[in-house]
N, C-alpha and C. Protein backbone atom coordinates (compact mmCIF):
# COMPACT_ATOMS: atom_id res chain seq x y z
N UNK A 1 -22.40 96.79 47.46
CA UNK A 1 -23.09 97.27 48.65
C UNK A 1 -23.89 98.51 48.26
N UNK A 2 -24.92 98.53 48.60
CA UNK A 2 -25.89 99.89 48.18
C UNK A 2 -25.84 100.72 49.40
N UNK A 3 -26.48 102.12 49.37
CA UNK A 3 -26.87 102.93 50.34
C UNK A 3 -27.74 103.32 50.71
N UNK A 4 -27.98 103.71 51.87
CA UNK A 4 -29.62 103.67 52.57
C UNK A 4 -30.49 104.69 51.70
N UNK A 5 -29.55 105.65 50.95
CA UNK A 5 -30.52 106.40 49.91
C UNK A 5 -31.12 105.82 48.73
N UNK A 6 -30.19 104.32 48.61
CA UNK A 6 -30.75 103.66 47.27
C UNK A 6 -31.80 102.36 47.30
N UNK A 7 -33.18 102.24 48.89
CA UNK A 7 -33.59 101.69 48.74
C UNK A 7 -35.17 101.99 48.28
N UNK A 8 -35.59 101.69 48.58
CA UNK A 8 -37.31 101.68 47.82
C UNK A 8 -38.00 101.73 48.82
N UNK A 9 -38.94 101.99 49.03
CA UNK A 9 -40.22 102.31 50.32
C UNK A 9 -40.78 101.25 50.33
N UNK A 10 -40.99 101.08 51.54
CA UNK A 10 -41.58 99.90 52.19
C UNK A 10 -40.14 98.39 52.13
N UNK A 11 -39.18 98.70 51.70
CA UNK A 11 -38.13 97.69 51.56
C UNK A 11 -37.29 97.73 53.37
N UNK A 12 -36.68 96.81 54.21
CA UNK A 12 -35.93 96.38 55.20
C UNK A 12 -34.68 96.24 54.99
N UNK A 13 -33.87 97.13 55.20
CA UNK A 13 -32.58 96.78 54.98
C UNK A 13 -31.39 96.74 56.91
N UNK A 14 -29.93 96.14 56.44
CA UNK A 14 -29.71 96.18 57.99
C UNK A 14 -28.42 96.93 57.27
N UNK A 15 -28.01 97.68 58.21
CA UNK A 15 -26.84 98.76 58.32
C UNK A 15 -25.70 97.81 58.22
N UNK A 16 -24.54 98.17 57.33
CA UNK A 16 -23.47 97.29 57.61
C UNK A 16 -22.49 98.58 58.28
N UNK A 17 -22.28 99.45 57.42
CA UNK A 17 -21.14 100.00 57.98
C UNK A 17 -21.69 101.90 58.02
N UNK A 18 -21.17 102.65 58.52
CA UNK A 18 -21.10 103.77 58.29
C UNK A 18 -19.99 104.37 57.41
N UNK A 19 -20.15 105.74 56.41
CA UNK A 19 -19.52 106.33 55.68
C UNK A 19 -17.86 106.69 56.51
N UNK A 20 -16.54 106.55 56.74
CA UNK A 20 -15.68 106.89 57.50
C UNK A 20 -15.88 108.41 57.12
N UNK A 21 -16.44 109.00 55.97
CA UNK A 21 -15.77 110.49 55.54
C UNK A 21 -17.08 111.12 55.99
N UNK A 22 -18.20 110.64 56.92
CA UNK A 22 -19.12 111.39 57.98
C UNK A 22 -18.41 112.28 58.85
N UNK A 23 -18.88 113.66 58.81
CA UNK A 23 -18.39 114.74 60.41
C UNK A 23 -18.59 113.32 61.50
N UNK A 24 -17.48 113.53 62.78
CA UNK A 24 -18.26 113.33 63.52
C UNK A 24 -18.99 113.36 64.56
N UNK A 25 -19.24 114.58 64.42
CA UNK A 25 -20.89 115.01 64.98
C UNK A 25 -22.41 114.11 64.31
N UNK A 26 -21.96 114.04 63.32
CA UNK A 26 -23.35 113.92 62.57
C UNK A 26 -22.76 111.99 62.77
N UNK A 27 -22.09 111.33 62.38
CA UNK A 27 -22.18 109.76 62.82
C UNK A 27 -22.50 109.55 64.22
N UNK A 28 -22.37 110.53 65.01
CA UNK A 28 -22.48 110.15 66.77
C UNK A 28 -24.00 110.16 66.39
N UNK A 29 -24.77 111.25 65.99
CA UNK A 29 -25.85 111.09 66.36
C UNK A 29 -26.79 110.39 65.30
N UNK A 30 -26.14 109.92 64.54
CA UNK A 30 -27.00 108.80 63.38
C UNK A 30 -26.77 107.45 64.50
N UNK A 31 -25.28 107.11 64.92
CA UNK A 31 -25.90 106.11 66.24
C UNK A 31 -26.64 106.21 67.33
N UNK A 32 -26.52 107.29 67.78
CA UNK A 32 -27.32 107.67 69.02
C UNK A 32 -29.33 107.32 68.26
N UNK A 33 -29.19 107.65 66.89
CA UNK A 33 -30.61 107.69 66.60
C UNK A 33 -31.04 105.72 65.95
N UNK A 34 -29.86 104.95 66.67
CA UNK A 34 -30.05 103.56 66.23
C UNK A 34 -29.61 103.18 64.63
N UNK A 35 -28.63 103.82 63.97
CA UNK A 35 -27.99 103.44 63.08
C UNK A 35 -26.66 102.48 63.28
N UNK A 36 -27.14 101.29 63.89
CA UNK A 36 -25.78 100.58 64.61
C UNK A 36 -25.99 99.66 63.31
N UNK A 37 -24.82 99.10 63.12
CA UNK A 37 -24.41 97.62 62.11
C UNK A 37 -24.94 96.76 63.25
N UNK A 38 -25.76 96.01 62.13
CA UNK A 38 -26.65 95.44 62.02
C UNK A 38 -28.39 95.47 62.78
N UNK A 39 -28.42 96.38 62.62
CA UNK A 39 -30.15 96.64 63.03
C UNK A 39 -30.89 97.14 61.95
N UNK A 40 -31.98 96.52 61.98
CA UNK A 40 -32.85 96.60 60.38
C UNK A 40 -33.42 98.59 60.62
N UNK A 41 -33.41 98.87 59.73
CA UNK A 41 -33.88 100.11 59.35
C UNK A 41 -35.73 99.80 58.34
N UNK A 42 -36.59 100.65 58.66
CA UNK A 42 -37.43 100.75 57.48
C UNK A 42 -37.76 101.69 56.66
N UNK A 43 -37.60 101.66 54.73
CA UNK A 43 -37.77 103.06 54.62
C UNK A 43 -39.23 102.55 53.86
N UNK A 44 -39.61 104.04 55.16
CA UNK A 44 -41.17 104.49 54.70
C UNK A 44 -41.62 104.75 53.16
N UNK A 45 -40.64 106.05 53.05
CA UNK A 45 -40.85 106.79 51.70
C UNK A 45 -39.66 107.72 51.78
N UNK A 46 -39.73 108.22 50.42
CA UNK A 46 -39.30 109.40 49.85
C UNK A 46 -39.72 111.10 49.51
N UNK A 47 -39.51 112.12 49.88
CA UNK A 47 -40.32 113.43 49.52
C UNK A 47 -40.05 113.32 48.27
N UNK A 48 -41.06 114.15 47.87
CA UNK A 48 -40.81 114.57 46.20
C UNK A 48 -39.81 115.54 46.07
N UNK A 49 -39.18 115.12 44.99
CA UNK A 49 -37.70 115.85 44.02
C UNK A 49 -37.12 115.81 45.07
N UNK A 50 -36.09 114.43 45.46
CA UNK A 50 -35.05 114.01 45.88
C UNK A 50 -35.12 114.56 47.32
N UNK A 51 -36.45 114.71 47.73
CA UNK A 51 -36.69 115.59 49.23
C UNK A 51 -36.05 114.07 50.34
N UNK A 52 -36.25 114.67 51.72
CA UNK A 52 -35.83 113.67 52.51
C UNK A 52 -36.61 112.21 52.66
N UNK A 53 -35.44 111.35 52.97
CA UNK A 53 -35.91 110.17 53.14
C UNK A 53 -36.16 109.52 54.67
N UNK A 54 -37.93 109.14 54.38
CA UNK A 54 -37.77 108.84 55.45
C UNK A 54 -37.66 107.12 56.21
N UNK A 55 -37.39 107.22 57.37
CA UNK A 55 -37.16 106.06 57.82
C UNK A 55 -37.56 105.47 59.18
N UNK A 56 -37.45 104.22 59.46
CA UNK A 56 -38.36 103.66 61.08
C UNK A 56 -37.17 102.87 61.44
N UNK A 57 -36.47 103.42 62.64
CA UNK A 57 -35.79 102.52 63.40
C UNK A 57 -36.40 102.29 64.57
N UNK A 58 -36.67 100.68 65.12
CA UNK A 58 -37.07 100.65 65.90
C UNK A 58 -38.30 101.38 66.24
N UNK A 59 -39.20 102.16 67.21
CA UNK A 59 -40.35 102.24 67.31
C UNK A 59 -40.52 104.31 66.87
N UNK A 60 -38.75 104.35 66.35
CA UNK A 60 -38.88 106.10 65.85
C UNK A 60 -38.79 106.52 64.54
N UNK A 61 -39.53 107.09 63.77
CA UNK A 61 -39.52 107.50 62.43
C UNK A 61 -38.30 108.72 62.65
N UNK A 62 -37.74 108.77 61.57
CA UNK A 62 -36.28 110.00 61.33
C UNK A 62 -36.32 110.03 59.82
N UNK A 63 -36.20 111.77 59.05
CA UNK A 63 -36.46 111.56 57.75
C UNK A 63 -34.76 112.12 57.62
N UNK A 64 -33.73 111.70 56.80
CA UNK A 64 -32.75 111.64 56.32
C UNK A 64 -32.35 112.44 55.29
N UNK A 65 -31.56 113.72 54.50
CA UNK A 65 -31.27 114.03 53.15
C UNK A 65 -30.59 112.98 52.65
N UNK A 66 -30.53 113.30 51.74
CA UNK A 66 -29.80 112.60 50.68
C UNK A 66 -28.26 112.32 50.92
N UNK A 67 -27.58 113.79 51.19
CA UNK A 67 -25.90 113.72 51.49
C UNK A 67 -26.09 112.71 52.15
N UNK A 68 -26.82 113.00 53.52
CA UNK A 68 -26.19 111.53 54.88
C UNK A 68 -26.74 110.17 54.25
N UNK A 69 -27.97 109.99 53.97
CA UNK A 69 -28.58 109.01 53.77
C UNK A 69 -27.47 107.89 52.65
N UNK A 70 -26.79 108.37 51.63
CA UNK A 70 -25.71 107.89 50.77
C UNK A 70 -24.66 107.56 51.50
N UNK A 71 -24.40 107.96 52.65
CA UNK A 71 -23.25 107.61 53.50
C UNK A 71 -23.21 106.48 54.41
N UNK A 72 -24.18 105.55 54.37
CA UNK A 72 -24.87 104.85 54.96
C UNK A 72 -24.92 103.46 54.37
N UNK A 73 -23.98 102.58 54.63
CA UNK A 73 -23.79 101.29 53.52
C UNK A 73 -25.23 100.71 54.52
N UNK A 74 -25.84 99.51 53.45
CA UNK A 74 -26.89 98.53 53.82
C UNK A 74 -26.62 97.30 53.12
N UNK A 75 -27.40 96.96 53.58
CA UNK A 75 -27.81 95.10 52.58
C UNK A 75 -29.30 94.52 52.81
N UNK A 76 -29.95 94.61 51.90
CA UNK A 76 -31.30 93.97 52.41
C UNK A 76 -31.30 92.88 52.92
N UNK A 77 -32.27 92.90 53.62
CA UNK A 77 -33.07 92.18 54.78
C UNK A 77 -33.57 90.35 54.60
């Protein structure tokens, strides 16, 4: 299983699970921002030198670090 930090831009992946060892503050509002198992995510891009990643759920762009973004199981699309 890879993590939403380990995909490539312009690639579709769908959320399987969330990290259990997320605060949770910060998993409430990665669902609240449409990180549910199974809804496709899109990542846009990447900043330069490991900067944030960003992403399109549904009709909202959200750019991600790295810590959370790794916490984040997927499976492409």
């Amino acid at each position: 299983m890879m993590s939403l930090w380990d995909t490539a831009g312009g690639q579709t992946v769908t959320v399987t699970t969330l990290d259990a060892g997320l605060d949770q503050a910060v998993s409430s509002r990665l669902r609240e921002m449409g990180l549910e198992n199974g809804l496709p995510v899109l990542c846009l891009r990447r900043g330069p030198f490991n900067g944030a990643l960003v992403v399109a759920i549904a009709d909202c762009v959200y750019s991600l670090e790295q810590k959370i973004a790794s916490k984040i199981r997927v499976k492409p699309l």
